[in-house]
Protein backbone atom coordinates (compact mmCIF):
# COMPACT_ATOMS: atom_id res chain seq x y z
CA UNK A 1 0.00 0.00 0.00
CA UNK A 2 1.51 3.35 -1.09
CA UNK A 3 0.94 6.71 0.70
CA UNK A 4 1.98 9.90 0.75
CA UNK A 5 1.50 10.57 4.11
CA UNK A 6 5.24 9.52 5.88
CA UNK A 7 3.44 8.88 9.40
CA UNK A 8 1.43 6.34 8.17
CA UNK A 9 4.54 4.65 7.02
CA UNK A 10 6.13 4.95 10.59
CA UNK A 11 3.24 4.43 13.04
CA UNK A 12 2.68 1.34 10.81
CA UNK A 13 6.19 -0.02 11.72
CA UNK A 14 7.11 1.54 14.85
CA UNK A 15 6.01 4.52 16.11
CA UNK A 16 3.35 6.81 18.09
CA UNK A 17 0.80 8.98 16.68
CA UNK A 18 -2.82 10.35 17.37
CA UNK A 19 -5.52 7.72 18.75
CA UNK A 20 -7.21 7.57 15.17
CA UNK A 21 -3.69 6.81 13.31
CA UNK A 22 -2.64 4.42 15.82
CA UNK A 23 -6.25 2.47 15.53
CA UNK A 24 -5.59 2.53 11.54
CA UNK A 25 -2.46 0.61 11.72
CA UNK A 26 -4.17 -2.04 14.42
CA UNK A 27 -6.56 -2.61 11.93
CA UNK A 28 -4.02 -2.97 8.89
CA UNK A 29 -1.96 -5.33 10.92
CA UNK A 30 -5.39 -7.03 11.96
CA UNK A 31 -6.65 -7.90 8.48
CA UNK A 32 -2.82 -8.70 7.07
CA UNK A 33 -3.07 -11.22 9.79
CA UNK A 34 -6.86 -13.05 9.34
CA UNK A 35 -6.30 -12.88 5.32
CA UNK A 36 -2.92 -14.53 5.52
CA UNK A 37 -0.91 -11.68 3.36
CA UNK A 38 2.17 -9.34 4.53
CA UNK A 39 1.45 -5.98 3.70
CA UNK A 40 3.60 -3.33 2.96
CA UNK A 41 3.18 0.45 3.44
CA UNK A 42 5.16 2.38 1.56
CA UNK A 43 6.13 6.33 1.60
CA UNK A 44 5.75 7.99 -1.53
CA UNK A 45 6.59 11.54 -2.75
CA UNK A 46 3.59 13.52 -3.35
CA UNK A 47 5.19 14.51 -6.79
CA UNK A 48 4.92 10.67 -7.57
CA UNK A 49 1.43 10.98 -6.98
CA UNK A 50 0.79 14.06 -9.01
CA UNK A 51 3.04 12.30 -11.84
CA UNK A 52 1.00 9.21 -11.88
CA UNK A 53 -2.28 11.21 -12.12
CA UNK A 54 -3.77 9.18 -8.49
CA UNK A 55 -3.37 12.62 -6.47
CA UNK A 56 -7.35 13.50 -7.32
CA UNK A 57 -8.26 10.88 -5.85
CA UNK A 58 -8.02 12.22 -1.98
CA UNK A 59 -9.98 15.27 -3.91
CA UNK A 60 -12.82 12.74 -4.80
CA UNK A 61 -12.06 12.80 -8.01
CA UNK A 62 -13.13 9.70 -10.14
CA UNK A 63 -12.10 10.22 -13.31
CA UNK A 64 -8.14 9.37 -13.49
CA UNK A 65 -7.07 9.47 -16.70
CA UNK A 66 -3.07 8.98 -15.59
CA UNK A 67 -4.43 5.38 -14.61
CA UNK A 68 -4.64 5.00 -18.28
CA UNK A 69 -0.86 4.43 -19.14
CA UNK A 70 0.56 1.77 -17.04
CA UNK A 71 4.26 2.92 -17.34
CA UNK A 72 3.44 5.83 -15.10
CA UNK A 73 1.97 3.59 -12.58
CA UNK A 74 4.74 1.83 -10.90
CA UNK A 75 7.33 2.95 -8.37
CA UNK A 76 10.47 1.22 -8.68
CA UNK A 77 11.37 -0.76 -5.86
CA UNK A 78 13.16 -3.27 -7.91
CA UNK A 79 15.64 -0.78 -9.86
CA UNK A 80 19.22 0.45 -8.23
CA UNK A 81 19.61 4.11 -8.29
CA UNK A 82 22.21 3.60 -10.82
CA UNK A 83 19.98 2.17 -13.51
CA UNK A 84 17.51 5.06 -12.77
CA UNK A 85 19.94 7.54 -12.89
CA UNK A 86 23.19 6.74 -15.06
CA UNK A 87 24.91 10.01 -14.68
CA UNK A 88 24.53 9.30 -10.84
CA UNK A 89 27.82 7.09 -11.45
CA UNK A 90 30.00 9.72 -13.08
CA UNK A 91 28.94 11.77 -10.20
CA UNK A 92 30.50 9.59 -7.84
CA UNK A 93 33.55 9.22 -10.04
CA UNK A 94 33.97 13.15 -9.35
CA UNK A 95 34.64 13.27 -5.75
CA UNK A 96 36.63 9.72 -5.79
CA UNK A 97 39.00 10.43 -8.30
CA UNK A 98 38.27 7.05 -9.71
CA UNK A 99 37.25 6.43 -13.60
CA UNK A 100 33.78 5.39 -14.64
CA UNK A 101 35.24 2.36 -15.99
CA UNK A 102 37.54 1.49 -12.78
CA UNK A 103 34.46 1.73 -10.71
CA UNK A 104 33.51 -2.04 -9.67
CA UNK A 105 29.75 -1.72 -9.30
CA UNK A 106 28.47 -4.58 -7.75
CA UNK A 107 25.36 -5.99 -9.62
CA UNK A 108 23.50 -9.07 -7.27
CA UNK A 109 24.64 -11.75 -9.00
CA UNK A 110 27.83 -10.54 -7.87
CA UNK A 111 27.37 -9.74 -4.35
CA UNK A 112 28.26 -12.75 -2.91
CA UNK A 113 31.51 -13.20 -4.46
CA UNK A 114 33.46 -9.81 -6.14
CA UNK A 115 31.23 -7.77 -3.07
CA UNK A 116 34.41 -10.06 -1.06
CA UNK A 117 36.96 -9.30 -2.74
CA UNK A 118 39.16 -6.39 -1.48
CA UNK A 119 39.47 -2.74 -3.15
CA UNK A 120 36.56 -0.14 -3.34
CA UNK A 121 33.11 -1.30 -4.32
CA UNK A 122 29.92 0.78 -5.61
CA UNK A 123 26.95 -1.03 -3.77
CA UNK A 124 23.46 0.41 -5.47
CA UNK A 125 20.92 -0.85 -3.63
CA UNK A 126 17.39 -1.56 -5.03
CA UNK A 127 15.12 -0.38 -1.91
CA UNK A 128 13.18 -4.05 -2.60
CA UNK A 129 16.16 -6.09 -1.65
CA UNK A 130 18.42 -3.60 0.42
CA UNK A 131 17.94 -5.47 3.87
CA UNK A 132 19.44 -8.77 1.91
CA UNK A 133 22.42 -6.87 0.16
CA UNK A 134 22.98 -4.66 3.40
CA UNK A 135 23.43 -8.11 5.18
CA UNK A 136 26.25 -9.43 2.68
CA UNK A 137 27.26 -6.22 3.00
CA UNK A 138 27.62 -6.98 6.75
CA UNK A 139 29.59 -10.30 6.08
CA UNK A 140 32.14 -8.38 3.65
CA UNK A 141 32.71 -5.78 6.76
CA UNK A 142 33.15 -8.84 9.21
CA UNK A 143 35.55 -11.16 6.72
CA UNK A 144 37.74 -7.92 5.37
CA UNK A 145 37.92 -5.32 7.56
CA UNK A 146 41.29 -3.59 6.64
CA UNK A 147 40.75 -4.39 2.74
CA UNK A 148 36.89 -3.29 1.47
CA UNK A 149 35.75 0.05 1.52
CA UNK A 150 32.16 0.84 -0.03
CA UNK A 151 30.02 3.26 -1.66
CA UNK A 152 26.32 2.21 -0.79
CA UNK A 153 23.46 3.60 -2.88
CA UNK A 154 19.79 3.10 -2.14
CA UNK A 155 16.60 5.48 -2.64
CA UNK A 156 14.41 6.36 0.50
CA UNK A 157 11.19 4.32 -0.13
CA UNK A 158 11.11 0.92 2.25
CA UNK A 159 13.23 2.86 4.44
CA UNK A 160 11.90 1.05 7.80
CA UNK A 161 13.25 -2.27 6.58
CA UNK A 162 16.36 -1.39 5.63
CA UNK A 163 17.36 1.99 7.39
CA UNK A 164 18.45 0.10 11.08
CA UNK A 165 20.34 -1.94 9.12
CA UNK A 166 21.96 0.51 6.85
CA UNK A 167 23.24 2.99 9.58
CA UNK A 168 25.14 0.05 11.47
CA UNK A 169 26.80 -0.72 8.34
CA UNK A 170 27.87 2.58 7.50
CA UNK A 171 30.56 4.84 8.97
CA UNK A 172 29.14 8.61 7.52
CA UNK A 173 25.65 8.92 5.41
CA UNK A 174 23.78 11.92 3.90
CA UNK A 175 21.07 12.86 1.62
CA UNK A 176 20.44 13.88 -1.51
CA UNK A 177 17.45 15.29 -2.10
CA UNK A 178 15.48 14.86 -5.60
CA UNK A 179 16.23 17.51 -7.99
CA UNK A 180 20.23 17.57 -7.53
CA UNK A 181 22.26 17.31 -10.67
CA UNK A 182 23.50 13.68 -9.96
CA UNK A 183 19.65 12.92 -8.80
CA UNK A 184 17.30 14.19 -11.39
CA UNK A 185 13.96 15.43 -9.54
CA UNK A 186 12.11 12.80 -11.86
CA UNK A 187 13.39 10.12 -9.30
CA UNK A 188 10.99 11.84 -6.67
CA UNK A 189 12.16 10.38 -3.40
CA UNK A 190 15.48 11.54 -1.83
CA UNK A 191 19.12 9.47 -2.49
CA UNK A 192 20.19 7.95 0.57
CA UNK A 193 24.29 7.63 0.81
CA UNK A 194 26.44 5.79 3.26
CA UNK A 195 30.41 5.51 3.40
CA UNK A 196 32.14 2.32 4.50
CA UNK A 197 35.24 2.87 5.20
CA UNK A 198 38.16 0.17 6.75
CA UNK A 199 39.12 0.31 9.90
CA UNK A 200 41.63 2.56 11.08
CA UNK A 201 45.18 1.07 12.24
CA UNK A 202 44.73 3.05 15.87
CA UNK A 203 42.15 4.40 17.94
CA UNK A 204 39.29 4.64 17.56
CA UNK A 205 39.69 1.80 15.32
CA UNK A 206 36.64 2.87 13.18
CA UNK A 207 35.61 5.85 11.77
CA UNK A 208 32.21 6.08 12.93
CA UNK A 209 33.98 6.73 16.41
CA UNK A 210 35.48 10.07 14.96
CA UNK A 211 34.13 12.59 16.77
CA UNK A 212 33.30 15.13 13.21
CA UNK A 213 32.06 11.82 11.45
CA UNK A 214 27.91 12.51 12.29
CA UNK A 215 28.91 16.53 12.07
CA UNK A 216 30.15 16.04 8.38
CA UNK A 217 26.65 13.56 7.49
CA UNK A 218 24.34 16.34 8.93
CA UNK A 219 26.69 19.25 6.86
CA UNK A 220 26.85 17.11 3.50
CA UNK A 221 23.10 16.46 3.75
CA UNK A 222 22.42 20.51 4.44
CA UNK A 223 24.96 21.56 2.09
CA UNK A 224 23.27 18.64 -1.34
CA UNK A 225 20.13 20.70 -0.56
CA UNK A 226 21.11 23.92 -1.17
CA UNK A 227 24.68 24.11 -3.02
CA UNK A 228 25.02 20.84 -4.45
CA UNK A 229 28.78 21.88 -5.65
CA UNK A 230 29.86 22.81 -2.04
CA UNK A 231 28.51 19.47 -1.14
CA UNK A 232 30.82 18.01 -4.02
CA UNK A 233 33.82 19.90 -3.31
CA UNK A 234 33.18 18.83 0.58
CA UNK A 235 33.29 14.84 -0.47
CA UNK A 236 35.75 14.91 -2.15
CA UNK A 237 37.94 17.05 -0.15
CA UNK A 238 37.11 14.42 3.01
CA UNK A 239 37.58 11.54 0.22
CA UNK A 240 41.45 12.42 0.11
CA UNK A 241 41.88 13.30 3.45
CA UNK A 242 40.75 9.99 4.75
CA UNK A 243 42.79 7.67 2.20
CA UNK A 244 45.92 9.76 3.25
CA UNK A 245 44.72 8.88 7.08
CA UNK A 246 44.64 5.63 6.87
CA UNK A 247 47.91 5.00 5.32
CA UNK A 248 49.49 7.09 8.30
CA UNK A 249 51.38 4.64 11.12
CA UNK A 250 49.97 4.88 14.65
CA UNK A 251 52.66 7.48 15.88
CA UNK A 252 52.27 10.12 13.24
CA UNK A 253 49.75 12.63 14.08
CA UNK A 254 46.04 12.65 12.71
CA UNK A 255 44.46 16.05 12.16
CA UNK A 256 41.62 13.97 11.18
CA UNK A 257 41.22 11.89 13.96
């Protein structure tokens, strides 16, 4: 079931709300439960809604005529942001100094085996099947900690499946909202961007545990919705910094950490 209303979405999963909300998601979890059916409810953009031609209806209109063509009428949970958005890849070649064609994007077929190996990876997530890859994900972490670094990818609809997940497996993430130049506002729903990044060779070990770390999330996010280039110059500016701190031996001096 697909709303626009990003309450709904929560108080279905987890979450607090007026009397008559709370009552609506007893009753959804009620009749999933007699008819024998998992349902999901699933945030929209209200743009989607207007796009697909459904937004009369909470108007009482009746006469849809967007219902008509059924390419319109889908939301994408099975395609990675990367097939939605192409030029979303050269983007992240920008601020990682790596070439399109050195970037190892891993599709799911390949997950469970080049998603291992060690080097930088491109994970773009499908929001559909982003608890499963976030899990191998998880494994990669656990087998190759000092080798595998990651670039995770996934759009913001599903988001209370996947989101607990996703910040555990993720040292920095931000947002991009819809309408940036690497995420065309056709997409709707906002980009959602993590960093994995090996562990460090001293304390604190990981870079979550840095104290700027949620600081520079909360500024990148901030700075992608109103001056996307700042926001680029800031990534990639950390990007260097944080390959040149990791090669450093335990006595040298950090700035960074």
């Amino acid at each position: 079931m697909f709303t626009d209303n990003q309450v709904a979405e929560r108080v279905y999963y987890k979450g607090s709300a007026t009397e008559e909300m709370l009552e609506m998601a007893f009753e959804l979890r009620l009749l999933a439960l007699e008819a024998g059916f998992t349902l999901h409810v699933i945030h929209v953009a209200g743009t989607c809604l207007i796009d697909q031609g459904v937004d009369p209806l909470s108007r009482g209109e009746r006469q849809l005529r967007g219902l008509i063509d059924p390419a319109k009428n889908t939301v994408p949970l099975h395609l990675h942001p990367i097939e939605r958005s192409p030029v979303l890849l050269c983007w992240v070649a920008n601020w990682t100094g790596v070439p399109v064609a050195a970037l190892d994007v891993c599709a799911p077929v390949d997950r469970p085996h080049r998603g291992h190996m060690p080097g930088l990876k491109v994970w773009s997530l499908p929001p559909g099947a982003a608890l499963y890859a976030l899990e191998e994900m998880a494994m990669t972490r656990l087998k190759r900690m000092e080798e595998v670094s990651a670039i995770i990818l996934v759009p913001m609809l599903m988001s209370p499946s996947w989101f607990r997940r996703f910040i555990r497996s993720v040292d920095v993430y931000f947002v991009v909202k819809a309408g940036a130049p690497c995420w065309p506002a056709a997409m709707h729903e906002p980009l959602m961007i993590g960093l994995s990044l090996p562990l460090l060779r001293h304390q604190p070990w990981e870079w979550r545990r840095v104290p700027f770390m949620v600081d520079l999330g909360r500024t990148l996010s901030g700075m992608h919705k109103t001056d996307p280039l700042r926001g680029l110059d800031l990534l990639r500016t950390f990007w260097a910094a944080w390959t040149r701190a990791h090669s450093m031996p335990e006595d040298v001096e950090c700035g960074l950490v």
